[in-house]
C-alpha atoms as a PDB file:
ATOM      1  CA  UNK A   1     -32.633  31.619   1.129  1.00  0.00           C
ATOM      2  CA  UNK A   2     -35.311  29.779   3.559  1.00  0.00           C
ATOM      3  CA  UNK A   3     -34.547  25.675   3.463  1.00  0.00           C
ATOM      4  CA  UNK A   4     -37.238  23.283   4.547  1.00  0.00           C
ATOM      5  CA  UNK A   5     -36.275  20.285   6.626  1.00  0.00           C
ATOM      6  CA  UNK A   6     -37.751  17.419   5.147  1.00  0.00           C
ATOM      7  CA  UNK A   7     -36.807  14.660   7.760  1.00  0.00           C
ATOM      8  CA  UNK A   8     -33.577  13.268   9.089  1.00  0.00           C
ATOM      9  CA  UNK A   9     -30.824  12.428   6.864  1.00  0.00           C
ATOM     10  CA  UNK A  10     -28.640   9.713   8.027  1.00  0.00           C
ATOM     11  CA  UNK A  11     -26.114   8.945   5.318  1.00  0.00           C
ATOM     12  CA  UNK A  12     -23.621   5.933   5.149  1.00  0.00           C
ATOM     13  CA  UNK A  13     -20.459   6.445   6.785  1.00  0.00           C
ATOM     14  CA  UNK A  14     -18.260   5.442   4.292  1.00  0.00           C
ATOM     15  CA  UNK A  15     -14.738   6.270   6.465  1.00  0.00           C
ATOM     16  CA  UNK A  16     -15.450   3.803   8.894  1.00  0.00           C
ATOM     17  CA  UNK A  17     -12.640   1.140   9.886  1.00  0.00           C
ATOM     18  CA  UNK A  18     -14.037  -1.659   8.900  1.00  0.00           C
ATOM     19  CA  UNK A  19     -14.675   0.036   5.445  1.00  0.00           C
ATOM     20  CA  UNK A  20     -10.257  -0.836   5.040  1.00  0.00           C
ATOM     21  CA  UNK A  21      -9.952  -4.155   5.401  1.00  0.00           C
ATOM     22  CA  UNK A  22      -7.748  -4.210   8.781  1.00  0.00           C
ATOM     23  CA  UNK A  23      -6.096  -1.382   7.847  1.00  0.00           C
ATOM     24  CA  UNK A  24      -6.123   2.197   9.373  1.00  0.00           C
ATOM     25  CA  UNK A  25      -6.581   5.235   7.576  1.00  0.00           C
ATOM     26  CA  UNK A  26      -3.734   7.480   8.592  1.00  0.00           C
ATOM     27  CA  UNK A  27      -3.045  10.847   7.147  1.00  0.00           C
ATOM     28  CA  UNK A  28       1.012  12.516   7.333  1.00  0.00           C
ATOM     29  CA  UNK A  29       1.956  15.795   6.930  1.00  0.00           C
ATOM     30  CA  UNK A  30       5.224  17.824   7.597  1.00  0.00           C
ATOM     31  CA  UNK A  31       4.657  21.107   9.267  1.00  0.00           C
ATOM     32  CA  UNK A  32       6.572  23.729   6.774  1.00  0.00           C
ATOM     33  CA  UNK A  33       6.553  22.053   3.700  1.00  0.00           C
ATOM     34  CA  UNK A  34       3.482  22.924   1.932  1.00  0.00           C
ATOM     35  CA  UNK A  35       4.708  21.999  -1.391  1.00  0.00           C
ATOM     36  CA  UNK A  36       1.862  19.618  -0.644  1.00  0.00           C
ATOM     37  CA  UNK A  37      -0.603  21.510   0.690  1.00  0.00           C
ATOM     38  CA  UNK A  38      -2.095  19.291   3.006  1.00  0.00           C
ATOM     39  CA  UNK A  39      -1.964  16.036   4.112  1.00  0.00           C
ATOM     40  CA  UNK A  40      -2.051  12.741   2.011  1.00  0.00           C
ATOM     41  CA  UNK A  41      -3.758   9.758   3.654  1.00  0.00           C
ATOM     42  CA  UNK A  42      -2.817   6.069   3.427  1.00  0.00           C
ATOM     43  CA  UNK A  43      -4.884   2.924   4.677  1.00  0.00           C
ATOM     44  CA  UNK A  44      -2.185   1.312   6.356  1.00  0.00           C
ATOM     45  CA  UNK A  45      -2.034  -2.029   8.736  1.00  0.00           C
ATOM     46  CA  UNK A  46      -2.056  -1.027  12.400  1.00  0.00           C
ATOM     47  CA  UNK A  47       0.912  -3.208  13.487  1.00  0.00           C
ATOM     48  CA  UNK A  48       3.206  -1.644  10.799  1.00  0.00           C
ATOM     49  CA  UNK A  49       6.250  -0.458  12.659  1.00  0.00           C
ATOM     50  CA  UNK A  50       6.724   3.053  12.877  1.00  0.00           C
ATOM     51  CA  UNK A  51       9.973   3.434  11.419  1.00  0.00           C
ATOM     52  CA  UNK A  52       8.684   1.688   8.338  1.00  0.00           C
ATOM     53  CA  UNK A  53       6.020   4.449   8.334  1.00  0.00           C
ATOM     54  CA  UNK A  54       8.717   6.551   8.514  1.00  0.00           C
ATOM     55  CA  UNK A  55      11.518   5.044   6.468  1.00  0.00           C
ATOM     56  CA  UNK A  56       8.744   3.299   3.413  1.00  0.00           C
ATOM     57  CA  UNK A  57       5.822   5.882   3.041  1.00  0.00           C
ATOM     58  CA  UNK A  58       6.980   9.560   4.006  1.00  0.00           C
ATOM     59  CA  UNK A  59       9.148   9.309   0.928  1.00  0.00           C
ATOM     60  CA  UNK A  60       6.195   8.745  -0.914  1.00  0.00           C
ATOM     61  CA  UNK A  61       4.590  11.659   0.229  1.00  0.00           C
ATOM     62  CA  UNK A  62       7.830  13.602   0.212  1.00  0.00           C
ATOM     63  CA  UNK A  63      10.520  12.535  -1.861  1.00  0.00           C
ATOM     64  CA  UNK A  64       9.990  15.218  -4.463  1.00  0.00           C
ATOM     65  CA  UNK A  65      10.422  17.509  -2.134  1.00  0.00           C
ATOM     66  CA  UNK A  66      14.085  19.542  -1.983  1.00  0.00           C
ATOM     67  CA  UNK A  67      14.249  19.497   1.671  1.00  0.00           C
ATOM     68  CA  UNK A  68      13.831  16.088   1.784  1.00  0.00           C
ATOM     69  CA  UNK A  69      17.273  14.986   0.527  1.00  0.00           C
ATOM     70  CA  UNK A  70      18.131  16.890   3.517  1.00  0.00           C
ATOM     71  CA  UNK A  71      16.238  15.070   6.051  1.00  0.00           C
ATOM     72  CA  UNK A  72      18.310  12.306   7.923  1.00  0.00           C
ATOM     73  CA  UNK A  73      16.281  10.574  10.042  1.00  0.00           C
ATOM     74  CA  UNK A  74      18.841   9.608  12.326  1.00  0.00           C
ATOM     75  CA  UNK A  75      20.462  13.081  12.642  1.00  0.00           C
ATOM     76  CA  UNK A  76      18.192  15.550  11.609  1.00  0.00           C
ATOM     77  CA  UNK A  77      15.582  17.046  14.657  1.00  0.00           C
ATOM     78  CA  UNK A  78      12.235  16.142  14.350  1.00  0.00           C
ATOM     79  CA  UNK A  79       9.293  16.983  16.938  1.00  0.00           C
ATOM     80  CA  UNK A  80       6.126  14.646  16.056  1.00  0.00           C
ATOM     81  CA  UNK A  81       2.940  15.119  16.723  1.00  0.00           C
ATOM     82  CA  UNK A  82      -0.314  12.961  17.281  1.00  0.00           C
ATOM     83  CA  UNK A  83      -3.509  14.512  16.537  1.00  0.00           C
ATOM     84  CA  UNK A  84      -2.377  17.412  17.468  1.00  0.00           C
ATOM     85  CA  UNK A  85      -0.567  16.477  20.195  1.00  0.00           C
ATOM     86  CA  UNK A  86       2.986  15.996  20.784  1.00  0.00           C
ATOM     87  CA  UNK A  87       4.456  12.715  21.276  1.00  0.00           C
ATOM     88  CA  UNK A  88       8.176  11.015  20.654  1.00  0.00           C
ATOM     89  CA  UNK A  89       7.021   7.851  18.798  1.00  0.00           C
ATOM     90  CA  UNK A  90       8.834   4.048  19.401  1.00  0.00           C
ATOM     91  CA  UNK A  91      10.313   3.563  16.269  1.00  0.00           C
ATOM     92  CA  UNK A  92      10.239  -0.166  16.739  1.00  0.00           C
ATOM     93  CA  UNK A  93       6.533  -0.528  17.940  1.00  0.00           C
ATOM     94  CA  UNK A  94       3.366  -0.399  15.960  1.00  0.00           C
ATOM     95  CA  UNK A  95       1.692   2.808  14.557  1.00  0.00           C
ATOM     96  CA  UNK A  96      -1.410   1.078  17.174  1.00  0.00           C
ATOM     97  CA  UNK A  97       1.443   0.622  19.830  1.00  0.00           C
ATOM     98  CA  UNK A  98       2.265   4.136  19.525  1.00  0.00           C
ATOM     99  CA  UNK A  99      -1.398   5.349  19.786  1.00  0.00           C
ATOM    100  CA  UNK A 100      -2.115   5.722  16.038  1.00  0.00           C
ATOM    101  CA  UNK A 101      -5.877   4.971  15.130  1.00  0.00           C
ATOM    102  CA  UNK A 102      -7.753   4.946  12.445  1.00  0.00           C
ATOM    103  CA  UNK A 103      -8.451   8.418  10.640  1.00  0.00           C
ATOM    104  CA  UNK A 104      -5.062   9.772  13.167  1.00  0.00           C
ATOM    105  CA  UNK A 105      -3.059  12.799  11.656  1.00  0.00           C
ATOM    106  CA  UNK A 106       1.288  12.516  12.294  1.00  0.00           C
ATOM    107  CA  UNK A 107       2.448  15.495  11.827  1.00  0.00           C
ATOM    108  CA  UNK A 108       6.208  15.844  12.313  1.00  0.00           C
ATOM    109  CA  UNK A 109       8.300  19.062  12.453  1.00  0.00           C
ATOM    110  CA  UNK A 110      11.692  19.551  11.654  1.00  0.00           C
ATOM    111  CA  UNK A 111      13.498  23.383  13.101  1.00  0.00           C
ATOM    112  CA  UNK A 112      16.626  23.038  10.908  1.00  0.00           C
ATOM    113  CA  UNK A 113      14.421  22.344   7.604  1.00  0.00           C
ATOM    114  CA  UNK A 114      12.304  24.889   7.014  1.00  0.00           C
ATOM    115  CA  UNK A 115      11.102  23.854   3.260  1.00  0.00           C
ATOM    116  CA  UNK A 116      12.241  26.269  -0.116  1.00  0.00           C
ATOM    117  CA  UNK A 117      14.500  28.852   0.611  1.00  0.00           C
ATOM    118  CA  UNK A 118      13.350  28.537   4.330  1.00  0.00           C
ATOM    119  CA  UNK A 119       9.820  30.109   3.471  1.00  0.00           C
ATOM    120  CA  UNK A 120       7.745  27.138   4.446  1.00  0.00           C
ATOM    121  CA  UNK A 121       6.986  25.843   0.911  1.00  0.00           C
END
């Protein structure tokens, strides 16, 4: 089917930063555990600490999840990743101290959980 460009379409950017009043959109998902199937965003202020991030939201995204129970921050291996790219976050600086922007995927990976029955759900 032939389509006929009319002229240029410029929509509103609706996503941008300033759109979330100070906040950052940030979007979390845990590699293996697609009970979720992909990742759930939050508009969150960019000098929250990170281990609140960790400690006060993931369980919102997560807590329903079996492997979670499991999942001891403290003991439990976890590789994290930044847009794609690895990085060990500072649990006691910012989610902007630790290179989190607005619209940034974490991503965090744990070898010893694998999600249901070790299948990656």
């Amino acid at each position: 089917m032939a389509t006929t460009i009319i002229g240029e379409y410029n929509p509103p950017v609706r996503d941008r930063v300033e759109n979330f009043g100070g906040n950052y959109l940030v979007y979390a998902s845990w590699d293996n555990h697609r009970l979720i199937n992909s990742a759930m965003g939050f508009p969150l202020p960019p000098d929250m600490p990170f281990n609140v991030f960790m400690t006060q939201v993931l369980p919102l995204c997560y807590n329903d999840h079996p492997d979670f129970a499991n999942l001891d921050w403290d003991t439990t291996e976890v590789h994290w990743f930044l847009n794609g790219e690895s990085f060990t976050p500072d649990l006691d600086k910012s989610l902007k101290e630790n290179g989190v922007d607005h619209k940034s995927i974490l991503r965090f990976y744990t070898p010893t959980l694998k999600g249901i029955n070790g299948v990656g759900i």
